[in-house]
C-alpha atoms as a PDB file:
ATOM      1  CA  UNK A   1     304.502  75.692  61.160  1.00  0.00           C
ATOM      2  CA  UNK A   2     308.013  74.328  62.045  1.00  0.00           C
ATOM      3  CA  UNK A   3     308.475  72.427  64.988  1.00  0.00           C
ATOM      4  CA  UNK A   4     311.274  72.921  67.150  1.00  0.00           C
ATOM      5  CA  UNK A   5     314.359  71.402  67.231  1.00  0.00           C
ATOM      6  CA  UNK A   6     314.126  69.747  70.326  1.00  0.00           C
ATOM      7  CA  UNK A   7     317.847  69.063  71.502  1.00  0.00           C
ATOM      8  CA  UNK A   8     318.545  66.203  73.900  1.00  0.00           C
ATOM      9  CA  UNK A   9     321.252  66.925  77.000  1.00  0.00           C
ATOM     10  CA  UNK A  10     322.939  63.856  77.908  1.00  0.00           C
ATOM     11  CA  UNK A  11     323.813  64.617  81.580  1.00  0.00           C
ATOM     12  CA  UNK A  12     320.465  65.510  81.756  1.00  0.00           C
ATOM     13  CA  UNK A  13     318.989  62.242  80.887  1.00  0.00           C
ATOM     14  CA  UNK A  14     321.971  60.220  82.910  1.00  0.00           C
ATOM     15  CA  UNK A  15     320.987  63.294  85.669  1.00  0.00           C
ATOM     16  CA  UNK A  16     317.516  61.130  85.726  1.00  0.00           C
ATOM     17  CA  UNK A  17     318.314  58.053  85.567  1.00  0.00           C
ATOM     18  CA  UNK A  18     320.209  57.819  88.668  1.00  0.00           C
ATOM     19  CA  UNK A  19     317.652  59.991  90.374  1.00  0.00           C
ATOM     20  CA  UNK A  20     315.413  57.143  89.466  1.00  0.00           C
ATOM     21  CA  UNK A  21     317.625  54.445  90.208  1.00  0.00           C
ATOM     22  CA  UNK A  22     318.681  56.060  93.503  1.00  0.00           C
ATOM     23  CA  UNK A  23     315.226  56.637  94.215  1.00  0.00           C
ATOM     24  CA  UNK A  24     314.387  53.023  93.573  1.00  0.00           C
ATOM     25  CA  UNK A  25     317.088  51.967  96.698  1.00  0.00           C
ATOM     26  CA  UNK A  26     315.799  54.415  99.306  1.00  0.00           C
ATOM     27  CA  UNK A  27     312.272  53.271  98.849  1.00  0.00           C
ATOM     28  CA  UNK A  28     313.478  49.397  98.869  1.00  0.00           C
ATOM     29  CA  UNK A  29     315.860  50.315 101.845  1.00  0.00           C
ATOM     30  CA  UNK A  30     312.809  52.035 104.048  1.00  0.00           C
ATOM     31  CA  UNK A  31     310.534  49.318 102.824  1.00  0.00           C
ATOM     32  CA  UNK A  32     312.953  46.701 104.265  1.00  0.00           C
ATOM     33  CA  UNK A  33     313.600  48.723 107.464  1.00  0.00           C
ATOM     34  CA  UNK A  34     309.708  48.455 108.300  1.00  0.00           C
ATOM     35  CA  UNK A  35     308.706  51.605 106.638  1.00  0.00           C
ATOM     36  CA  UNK A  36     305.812  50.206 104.565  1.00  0.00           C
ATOM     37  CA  UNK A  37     303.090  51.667 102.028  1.00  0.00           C
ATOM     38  CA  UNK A  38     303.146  55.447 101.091  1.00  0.00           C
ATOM     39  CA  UNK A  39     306.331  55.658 104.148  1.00  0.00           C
ATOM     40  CA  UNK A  40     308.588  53.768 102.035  1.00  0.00           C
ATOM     41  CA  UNK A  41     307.874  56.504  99.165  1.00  0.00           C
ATOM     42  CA  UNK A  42     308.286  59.273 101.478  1.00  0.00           C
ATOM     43  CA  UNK A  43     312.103  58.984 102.406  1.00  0.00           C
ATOM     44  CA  UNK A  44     313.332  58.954  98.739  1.00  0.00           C
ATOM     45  CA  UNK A  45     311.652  61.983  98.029  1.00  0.00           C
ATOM     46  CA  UNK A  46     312.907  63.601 101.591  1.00  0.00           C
ATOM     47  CA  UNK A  47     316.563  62.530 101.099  1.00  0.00           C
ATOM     48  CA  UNK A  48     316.269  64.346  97.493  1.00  0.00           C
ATOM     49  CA  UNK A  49     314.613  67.452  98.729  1.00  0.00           C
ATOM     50  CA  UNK A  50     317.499  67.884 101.011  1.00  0.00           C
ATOM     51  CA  UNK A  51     319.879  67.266  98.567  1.00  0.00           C
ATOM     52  CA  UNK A  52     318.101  70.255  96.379  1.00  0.00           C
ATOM     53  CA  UNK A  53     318.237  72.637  99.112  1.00  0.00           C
ATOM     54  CA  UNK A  54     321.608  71.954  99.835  1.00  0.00           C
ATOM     55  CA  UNK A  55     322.929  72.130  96.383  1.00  0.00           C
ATOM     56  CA  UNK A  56     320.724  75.556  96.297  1.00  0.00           C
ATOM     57  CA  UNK A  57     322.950  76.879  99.751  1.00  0.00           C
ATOM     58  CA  UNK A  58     325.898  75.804  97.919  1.00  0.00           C
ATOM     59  CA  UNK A  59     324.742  77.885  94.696  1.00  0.00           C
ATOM     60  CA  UNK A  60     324.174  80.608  96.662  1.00  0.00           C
ATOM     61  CA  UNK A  61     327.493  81.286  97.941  1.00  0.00           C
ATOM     62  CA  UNK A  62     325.889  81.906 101.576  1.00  0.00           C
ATOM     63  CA  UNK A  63     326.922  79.801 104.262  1.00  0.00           C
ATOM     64  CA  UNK A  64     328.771  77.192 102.280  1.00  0.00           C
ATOM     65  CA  UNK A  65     329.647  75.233 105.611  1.00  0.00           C
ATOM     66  CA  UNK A  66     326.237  74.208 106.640  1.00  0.00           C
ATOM     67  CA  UNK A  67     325.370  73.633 103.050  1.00  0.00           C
ATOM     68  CA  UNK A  68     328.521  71.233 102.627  1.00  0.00           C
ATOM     69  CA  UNK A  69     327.455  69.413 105.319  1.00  0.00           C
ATOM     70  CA  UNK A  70     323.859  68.442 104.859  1.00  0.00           C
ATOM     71  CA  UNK A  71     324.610  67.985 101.125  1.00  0.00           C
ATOM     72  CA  UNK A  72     327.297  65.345 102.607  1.00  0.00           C
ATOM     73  CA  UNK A  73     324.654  63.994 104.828  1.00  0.00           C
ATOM     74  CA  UNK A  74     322.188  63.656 102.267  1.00  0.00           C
ATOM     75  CA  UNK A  75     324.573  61.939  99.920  1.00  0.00           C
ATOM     76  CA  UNK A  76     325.716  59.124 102.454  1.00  0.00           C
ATOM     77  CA  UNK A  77     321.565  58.111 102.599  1.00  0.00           C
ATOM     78  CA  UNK A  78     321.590  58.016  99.047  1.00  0.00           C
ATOM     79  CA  UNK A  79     324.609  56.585  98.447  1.00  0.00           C
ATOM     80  CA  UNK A  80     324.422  53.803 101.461  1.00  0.00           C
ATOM     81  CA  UNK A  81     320.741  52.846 100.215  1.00  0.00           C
ATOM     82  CA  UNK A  82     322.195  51.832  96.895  1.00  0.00           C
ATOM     83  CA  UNK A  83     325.323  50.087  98.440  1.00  0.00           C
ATOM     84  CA  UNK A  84     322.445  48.153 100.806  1.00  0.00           C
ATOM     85  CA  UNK A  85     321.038  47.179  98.293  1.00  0.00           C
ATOM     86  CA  UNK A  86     323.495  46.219  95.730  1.00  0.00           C
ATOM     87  CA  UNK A  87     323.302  42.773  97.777  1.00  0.00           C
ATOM     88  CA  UNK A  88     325.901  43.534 100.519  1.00  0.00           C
ATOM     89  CA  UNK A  89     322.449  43.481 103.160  1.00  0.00           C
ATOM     90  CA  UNK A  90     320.172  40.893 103.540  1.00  0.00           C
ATOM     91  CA  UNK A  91     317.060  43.094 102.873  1.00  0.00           C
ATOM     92  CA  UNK A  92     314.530  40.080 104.967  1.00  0.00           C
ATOM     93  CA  UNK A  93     317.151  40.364 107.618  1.00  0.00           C
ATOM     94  CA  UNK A  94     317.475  43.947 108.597  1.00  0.00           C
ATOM     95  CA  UNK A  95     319.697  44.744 111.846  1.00  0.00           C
ATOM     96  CA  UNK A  96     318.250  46.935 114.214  1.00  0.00           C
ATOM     97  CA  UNK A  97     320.568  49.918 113.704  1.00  0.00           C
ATOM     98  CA  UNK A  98     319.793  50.117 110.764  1.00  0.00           C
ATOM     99  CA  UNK A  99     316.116  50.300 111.481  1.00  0.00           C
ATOM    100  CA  UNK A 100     317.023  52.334 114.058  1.00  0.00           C
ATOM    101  CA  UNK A 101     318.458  54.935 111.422  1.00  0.00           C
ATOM    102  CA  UNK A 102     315.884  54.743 109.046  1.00  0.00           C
ATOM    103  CA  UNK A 103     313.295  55.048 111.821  1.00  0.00           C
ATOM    104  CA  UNK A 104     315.373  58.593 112.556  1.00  0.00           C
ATOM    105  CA  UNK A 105     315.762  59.923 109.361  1.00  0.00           C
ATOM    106  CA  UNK A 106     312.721  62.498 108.924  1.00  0.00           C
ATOM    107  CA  UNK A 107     313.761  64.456 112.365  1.00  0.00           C
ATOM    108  CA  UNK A 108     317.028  64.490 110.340  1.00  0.00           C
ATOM    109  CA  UNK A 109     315.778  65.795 106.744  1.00  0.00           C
ATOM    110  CA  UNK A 110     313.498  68.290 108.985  1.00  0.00           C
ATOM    111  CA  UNK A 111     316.170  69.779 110.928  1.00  0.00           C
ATOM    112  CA  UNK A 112     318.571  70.182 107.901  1.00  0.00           C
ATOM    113  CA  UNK A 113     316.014  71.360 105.488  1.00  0.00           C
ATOM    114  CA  UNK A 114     314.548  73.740 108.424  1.00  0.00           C
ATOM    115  CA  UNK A 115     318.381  75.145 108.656  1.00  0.00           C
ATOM    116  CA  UNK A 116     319.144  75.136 105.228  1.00  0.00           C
ATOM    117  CA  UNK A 117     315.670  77.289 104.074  1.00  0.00           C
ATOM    118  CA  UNK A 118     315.860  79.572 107.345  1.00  0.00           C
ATOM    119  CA  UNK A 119     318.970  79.710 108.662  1.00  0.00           C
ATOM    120  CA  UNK A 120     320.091  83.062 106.936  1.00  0.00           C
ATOM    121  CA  UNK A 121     323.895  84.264 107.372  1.00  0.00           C
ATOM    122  CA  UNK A 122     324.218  86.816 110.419  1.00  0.00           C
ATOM    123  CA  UNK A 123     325.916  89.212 107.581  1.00  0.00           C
ATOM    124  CA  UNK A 124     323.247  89.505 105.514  1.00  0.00           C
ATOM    125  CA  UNK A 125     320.632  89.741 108.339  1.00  0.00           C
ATOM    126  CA  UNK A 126     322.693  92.890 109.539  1.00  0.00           C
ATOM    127  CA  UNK A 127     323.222  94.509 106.225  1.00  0.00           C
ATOM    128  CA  UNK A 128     319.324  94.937 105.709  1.00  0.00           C
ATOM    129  CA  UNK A 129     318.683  95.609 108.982  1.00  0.00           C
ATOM    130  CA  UNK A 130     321.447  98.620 108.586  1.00  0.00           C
ATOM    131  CA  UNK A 131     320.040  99.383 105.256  1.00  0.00           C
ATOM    132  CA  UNK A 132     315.617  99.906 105.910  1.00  0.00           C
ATOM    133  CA  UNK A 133     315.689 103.371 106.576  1.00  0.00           C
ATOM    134  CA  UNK A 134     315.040 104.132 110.237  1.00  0.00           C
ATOM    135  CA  UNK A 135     311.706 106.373 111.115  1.00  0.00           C
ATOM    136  CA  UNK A 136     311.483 109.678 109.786  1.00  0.00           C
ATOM    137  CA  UNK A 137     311.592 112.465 112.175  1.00  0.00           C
ATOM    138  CA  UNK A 138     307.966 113.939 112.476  1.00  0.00           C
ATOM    139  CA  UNK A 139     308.215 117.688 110.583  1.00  0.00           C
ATOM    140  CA  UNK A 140     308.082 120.539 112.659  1.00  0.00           C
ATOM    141  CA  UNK A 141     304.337 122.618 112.038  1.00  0.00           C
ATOM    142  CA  UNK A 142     304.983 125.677 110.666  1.00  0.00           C
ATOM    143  CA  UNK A 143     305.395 128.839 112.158  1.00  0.00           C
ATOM    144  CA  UNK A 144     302.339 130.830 112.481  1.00  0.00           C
ATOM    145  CA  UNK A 145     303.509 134.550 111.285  1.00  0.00           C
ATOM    146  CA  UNK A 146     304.239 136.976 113.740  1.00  0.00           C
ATOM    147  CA  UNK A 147     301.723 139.659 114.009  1.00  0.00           C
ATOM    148  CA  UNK A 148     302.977 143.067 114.364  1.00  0.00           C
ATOM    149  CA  UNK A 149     302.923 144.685 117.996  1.00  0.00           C
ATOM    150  CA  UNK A 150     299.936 146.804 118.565  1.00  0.00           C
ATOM    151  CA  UNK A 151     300.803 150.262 119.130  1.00  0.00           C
ATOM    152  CA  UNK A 152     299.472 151.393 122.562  1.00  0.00           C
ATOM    153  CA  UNK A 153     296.396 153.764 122.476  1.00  0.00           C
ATOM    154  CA  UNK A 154     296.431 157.102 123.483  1.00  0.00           C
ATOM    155  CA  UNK A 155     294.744 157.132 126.755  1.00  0.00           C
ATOM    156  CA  UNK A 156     291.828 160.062 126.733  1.00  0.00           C
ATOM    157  CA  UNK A 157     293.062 163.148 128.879  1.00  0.00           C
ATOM    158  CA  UNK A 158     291.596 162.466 131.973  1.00  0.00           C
ATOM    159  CA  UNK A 159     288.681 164.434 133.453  1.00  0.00           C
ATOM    160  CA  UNK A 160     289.669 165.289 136.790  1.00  0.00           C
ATOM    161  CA  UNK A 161     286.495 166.836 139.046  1.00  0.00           C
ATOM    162  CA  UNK A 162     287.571 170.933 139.427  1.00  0.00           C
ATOM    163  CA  UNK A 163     286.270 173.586 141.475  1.00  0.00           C
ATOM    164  CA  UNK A 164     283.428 174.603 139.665  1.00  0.00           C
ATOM    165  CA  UNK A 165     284.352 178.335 140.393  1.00  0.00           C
ATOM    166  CA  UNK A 166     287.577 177.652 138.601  1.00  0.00           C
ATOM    167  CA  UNK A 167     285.502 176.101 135.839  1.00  0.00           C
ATOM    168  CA  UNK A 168     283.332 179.328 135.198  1.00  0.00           C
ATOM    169  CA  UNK A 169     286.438 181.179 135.442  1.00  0.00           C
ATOM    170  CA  UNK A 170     288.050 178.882 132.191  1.00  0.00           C
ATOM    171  CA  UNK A 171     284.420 179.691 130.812  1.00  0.00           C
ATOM    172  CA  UNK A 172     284.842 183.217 131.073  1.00  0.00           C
ATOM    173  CA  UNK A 173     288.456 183.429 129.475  1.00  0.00           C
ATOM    174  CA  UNK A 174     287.632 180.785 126.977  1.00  0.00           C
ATOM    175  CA  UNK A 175     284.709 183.363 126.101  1.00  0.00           C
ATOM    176  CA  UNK A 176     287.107 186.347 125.617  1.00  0.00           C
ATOM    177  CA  UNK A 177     289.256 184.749 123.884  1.00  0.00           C
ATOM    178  CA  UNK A 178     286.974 183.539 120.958  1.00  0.00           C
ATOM    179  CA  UNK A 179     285.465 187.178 121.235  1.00  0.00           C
ATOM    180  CA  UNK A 180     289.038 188.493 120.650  1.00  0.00           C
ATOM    181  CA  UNK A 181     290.236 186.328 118.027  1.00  0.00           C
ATOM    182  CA  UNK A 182     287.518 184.150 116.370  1.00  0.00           C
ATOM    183  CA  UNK A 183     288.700 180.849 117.573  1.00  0.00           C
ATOM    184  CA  UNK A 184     288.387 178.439 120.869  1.00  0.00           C
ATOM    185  CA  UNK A 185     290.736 178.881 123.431  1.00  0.00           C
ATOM    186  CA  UNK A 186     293.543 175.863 123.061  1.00  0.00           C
ATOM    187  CA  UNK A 187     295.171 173.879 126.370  1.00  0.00           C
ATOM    188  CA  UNK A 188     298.163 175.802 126.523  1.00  0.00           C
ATOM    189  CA  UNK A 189     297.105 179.632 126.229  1.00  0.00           C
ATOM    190  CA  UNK A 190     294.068 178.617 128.780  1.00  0.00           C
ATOM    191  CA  UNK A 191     296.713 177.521 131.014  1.00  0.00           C
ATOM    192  CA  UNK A 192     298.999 180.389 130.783  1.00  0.00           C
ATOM    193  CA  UNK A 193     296.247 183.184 131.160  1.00  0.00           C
ATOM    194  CA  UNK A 194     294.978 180.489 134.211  1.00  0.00           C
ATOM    195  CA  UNK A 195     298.684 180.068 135.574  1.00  0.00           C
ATOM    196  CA  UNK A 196     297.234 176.417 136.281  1.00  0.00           C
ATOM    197  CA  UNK A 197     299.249 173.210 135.836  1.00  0.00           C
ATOM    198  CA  UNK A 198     299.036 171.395 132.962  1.00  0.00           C
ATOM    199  CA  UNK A 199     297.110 168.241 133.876  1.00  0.00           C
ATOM    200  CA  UNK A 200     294.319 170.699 135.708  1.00  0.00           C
ATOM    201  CA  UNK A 201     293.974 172.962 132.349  1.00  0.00           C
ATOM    202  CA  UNK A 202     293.934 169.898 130.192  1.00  0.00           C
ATOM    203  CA  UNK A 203     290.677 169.226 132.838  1.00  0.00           C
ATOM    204  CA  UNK A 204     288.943 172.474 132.474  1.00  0.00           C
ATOM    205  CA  UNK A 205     289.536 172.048 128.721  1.00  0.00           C
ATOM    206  CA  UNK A 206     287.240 169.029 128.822  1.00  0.00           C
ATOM    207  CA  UNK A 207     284.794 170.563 130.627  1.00  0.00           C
ATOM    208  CA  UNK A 208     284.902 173.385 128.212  1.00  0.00           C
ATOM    209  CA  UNK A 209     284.033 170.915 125.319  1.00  0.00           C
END
């Protein structure tokens, strides 16, 4: 197998370098200050981190202001630790505002990288909450299908009590009249031979059933 070229970037490497050189102040700055042990380690690597997530804003193209300004803030730490140290400060004879400003520092890098990772643009905020689509209207159930009107029933002639003379009378004409012809007497020849209204010979018809 043939092994990769492996090319070399020079900013890259000088990229490091003054990380670690940079690095090297802050923690020589913090442990001067009174920030001792695994402290003095700490406030490189926070003054970096906000660096990165300024640098990131910046990248973004969101909210360049804010990230202008903690990138500036974060770059006057890094850049005064290695001027402190370059032997303009007595590092065994700290002043006190200095301590007093290292001693401050990780509210600072917390509130700036708290802004910087949360502190979206009100723009974009508002364009996805106009963009998630809202809650659907519930669908209307169908429509059962519409059963066709009943017809109305035919109510049953109605079977009125009659004078039972006037019955065997009906009897007797209904009787010559199948003699005569062969075939029951209907409603409306029983009432005409009867001269009966209707609703009384549609009555003695029923009784003649």
């Amino acid at each position: 197998m043939r092994a990769l070229p492996v090319r070399i970037d020079a900013v890259l490497v000088q990229a490091l370098i003054a990380a670690a050189l940079s690095f090297a102040h802050l923690h020589d700055l913090a442990l001067a200050a009174g920030q001792d042990g695994w402290k003095a380690w700490a406030y490189p690597v926070s003054v970096d981190l906000l660096l990165v997530a300024a640098w990131r804003r910046l990248r973004s193209g969101e909210a360049k202001a804010a990230g202008w300004c903690w990138f500036l803030v974060a770059l006057t730490a890094s850049l005064g630790a290695n001027v402190a140290t370059a032997g303009l400060l007595d590092l065994k004879d700290v002043p006190d505002w200095l301590r007093i400003l290292v001693a401050g520092w990780p509210a600072i890098a917390f509130l700036g990288g708290t802004l910087l990772a949360h502190g979206a643009p009100a723009d974009a905020s508002t364009e996805e909450h106009e963009s998630a689509p809202g809650p659907m209207a519930p669908e209307s159930p169908p429509s059962a299908p519409e059963l066709p009107a009943a017809e109305p029933e035919t109510a049953p002639p109605s079977t009125a009590p009659v004078p039972p003379a006037l019955v065997t009378l009906a009897r007797k004409v209904a009787d010559e009249h199948r003699a005569r012809t062969g075939t029951p007497i209907d409603t409306s020849t029983l009432r005409a031979r009867l001269g009966v209204p209707l609703p009384l010979a549609e009555a003695l018809s029923a009784h003649l059933t």
